[in-house]
N, C-alpha and C. Protein backbone atom coordinates (compact mmCIF):
# COMPACT_ATOMS: atom_id res chain seq x y z
N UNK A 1 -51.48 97.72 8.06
CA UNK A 1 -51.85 96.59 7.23
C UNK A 1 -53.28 96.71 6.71
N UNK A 2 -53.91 97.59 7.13
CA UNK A 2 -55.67 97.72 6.91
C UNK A 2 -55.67 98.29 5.79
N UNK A 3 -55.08 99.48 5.31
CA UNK A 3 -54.95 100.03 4.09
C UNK A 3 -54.33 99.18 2.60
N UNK A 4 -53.50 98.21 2.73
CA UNK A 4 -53.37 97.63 1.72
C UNK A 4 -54.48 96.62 1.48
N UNK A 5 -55.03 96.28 2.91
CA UNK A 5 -55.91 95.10 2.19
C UNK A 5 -57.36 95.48 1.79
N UNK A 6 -57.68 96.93 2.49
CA UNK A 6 -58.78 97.76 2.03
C UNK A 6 -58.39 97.33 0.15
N UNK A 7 -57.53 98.00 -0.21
CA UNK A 7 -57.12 98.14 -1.58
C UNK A 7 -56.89 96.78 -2.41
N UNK A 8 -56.89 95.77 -1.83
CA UNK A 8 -56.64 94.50 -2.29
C UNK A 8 -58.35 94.11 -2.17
N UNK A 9 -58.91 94.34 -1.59
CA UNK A 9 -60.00 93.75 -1.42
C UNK A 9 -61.34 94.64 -2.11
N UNK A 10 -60.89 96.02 -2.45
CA UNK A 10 -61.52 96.98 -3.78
C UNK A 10 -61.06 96.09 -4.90
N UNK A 11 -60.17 95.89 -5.04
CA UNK A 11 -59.76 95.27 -6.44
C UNK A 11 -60.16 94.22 -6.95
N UNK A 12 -59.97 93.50 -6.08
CA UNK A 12 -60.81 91.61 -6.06
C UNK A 12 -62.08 91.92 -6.59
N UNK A 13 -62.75 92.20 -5.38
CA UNK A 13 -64.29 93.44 -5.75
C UNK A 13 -64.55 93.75 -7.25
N UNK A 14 -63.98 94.32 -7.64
CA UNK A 14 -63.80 94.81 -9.09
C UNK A 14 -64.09 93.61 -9.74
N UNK A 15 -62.47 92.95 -9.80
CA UNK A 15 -62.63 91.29 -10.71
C UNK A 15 -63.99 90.97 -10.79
N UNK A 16 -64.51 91.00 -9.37
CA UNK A 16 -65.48 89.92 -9.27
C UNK A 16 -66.86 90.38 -9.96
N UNK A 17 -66.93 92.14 -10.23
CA UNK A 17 -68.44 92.88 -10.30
C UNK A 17 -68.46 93.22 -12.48
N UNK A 18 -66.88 93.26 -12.62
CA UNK A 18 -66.79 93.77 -13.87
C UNK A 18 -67.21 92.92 -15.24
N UNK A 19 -67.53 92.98 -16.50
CA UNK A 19 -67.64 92.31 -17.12
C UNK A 19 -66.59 92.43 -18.27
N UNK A 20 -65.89 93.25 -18.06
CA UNK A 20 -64.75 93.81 -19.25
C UNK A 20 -63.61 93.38 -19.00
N UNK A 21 -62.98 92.61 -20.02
CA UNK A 21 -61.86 91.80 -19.50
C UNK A 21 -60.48 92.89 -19.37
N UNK A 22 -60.46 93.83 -20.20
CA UNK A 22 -60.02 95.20 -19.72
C UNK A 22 -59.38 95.43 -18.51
N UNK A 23 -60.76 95.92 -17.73
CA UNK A 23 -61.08 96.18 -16.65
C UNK A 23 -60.41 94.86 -15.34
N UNK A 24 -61.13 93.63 -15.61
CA UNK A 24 -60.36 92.90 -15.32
C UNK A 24 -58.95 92.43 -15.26
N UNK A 25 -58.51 92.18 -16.39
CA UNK A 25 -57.08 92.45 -16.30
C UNK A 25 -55.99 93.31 -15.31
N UNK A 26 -56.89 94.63 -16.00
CA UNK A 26 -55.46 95.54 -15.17
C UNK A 26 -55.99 95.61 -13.55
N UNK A 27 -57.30 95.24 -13.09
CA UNK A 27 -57.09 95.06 -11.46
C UNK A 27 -56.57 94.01 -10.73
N UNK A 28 -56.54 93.01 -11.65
CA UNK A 28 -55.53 91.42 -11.15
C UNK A 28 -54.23 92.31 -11.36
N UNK A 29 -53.50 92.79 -12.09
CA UNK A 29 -52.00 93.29 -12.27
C UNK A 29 -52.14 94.32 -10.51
N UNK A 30 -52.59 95.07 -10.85
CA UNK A 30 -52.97 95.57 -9.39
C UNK A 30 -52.91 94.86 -8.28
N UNK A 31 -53.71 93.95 -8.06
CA UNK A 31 -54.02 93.41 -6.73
C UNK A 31 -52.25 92.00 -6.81
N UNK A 32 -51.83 91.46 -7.85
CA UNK A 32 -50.33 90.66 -8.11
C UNK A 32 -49.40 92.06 -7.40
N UNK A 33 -49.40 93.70 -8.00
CA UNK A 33 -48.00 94.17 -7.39
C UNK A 33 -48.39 94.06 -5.65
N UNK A 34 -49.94 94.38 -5.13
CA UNK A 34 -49.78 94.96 -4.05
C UNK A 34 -49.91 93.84 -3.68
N UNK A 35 -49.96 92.42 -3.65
CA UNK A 35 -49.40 91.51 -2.62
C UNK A 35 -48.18 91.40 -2.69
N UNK A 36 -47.08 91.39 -4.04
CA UNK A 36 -46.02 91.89 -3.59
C UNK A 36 -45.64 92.40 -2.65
N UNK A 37 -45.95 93.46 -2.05
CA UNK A 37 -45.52 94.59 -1.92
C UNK A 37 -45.76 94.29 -0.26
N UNK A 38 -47.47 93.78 -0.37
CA UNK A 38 -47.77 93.75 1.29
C UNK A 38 -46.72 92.22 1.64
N UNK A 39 -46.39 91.39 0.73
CA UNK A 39 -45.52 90.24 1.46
C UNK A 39 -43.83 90.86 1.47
N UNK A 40 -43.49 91.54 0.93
CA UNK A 40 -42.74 92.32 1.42
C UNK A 40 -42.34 93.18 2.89
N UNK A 41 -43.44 93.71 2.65
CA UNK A 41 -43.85 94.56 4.39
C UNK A 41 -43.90 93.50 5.18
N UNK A 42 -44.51 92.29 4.98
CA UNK A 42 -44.73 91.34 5.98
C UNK A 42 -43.06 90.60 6.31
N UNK A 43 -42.75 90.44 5.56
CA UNK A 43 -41.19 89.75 5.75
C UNK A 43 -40.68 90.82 6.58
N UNK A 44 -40.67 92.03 6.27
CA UNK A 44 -39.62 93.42 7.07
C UNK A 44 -40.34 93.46 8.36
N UNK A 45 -41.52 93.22 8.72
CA UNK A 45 -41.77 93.03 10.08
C UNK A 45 -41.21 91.95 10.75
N UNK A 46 -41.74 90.25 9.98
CA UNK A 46 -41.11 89.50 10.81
C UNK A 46 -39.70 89.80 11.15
N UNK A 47 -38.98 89.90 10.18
CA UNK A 47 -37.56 89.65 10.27
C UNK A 47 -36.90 91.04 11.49
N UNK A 48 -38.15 92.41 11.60
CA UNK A 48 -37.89 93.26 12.81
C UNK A 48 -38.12 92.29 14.61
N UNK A 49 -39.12 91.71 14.32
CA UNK A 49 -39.83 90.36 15.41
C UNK A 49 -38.88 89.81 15.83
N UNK A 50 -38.29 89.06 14.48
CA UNK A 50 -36.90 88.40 15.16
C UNK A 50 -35.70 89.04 15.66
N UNK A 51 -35.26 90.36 15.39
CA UNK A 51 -34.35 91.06 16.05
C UNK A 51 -34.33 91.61 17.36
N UNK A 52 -35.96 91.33 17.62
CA UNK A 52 -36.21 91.83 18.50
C UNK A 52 -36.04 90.66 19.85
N UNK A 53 -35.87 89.35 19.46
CA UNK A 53 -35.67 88.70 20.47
C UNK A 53 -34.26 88.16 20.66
N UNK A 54 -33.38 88.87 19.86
CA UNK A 54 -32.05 88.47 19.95
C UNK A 54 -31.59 89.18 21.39
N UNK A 55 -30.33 89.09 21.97
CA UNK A 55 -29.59 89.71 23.56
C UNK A 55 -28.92 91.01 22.24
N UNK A 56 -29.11 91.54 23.54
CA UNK A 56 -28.26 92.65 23.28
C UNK A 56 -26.68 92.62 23.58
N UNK A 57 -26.14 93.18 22.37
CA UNK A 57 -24.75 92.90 22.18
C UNK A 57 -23.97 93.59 22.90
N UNK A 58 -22.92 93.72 23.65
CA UNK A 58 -21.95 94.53 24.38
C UNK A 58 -21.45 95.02 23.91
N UNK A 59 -20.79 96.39 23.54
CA UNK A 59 -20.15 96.96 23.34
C UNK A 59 -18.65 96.58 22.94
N UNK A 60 -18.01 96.94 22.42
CA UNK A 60 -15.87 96.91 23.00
C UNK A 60 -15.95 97.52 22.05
N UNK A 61 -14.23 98.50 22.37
CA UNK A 61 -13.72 99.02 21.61
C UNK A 61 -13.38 97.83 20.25
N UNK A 62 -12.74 98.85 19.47
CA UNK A 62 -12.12 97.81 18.21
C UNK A 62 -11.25 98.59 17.43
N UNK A 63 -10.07 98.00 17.09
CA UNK A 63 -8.85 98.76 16.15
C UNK A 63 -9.08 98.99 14.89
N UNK A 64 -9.93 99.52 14.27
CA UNK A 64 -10.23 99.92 13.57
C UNK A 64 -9.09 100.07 12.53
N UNK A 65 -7.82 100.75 12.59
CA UNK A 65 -6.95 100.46 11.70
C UNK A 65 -6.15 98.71 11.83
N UNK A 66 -6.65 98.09 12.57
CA UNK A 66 -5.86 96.44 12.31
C UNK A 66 -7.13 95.88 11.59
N UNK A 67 -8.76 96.41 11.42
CA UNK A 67 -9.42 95.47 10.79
C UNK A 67 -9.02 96.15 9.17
N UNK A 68 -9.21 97.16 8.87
CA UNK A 68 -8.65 97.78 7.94
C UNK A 68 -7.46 96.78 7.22
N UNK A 69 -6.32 96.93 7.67
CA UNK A 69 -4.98 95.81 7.26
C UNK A 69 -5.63 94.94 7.06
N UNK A 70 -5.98 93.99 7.92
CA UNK A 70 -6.93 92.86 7.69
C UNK A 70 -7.29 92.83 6.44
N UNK A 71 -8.46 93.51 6.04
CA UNK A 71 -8.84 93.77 4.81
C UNK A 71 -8.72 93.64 3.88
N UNK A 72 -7.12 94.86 4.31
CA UNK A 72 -6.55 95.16 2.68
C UNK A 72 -5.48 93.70 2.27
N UNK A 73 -5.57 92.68 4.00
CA UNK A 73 -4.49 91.46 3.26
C UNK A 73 -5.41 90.57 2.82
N UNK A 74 -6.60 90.63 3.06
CA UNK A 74 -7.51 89.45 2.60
C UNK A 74 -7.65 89.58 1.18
N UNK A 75 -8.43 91.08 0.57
CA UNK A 75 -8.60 91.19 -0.57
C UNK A 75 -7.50 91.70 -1.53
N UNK A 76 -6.32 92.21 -1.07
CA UNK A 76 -5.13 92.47 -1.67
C UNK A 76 -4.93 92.03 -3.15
N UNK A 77 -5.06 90.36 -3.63
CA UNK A 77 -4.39 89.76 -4.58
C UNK A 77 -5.90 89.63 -5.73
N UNK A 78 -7.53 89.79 -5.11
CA UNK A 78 -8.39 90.30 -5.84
C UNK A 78 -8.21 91.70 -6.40
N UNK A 79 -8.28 92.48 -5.35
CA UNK A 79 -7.57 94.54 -5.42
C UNK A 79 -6.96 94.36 -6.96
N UNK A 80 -5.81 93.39 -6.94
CA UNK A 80 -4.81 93.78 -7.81
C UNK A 80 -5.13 92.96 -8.94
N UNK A 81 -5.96 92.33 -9.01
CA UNK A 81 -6.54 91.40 -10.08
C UNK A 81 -7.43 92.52 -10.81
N UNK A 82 -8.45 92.68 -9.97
CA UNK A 82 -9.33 94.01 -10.77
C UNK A 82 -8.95 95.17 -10.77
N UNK A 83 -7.51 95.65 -11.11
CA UNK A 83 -6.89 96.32 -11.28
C UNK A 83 -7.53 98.15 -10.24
N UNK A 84 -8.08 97.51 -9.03
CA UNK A 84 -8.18 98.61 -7.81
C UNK A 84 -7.55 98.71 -7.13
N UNK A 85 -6.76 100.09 -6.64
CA UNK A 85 -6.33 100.46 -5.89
C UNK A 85 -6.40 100.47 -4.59
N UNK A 86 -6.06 99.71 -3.54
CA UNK A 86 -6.87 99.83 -1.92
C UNK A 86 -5.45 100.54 -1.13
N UNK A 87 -5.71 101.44 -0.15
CA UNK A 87 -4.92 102.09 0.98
C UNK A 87 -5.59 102.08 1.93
N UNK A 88 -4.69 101.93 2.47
CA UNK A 88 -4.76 102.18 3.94
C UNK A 88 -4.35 103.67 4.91
C-alpha cells in the first residue's frame, strides 16, 4: 500500500507546486485512476479478511453427473430457446 500512495501523494504534490493547468490536469487524471485502482486493491483485501473468518467447509463427495442432469433440466427450455445445444 506504500507505493501507491508514495505515487498519489507525488501527484497531489505536483497539483499543488505547478502553475500550468496542463500539467495540472493530467496529474488529477492520474491521481482519479490510481485511487481507483488503490480502492480496488482495498475491497480485494477486505473481502480476502472476510473469507478469512468464515469455518471451513467439509468436504463430501458429489454426483457430479446428477448435478449435471440437474442442469441440463433447469436450463433445458432456455438451451432450446437460444437455440444451444446442451449434453450430457
Amino acid at each position: 500500500m506504500r507505493t501507491p500512495l508514495a505515487g498519489l501523494k507525488a501527484q497531489a504534490q505536483l497539483v499543488l507546486r505547478t502553475g500550468s493547468e496542463e500539467t495540472r490536469s493530467k496529474a488529477l487524471v492520474t491521481i482519479d485512476t490510481a485511487v481507483t485502482h488503490a480502492a480496488h486493491v482495498v475491497d480485494q483485501l477486505l473481502s480476502l479478511a472476510r473469507l478469512d473468518t468464515l469455518p471451513v467447509l467439509a468436504r463430501s463427495e458429489v454426483d457430479l453427473a446428477s448435478v449435471v442432469r440437474d442442469a441440463i433440466a433447469l436450463n433445458g427450455t432456455a438451451a432450446q430457446t437460444g437455440r444451444i445445444t446442451v449434453e450430457a
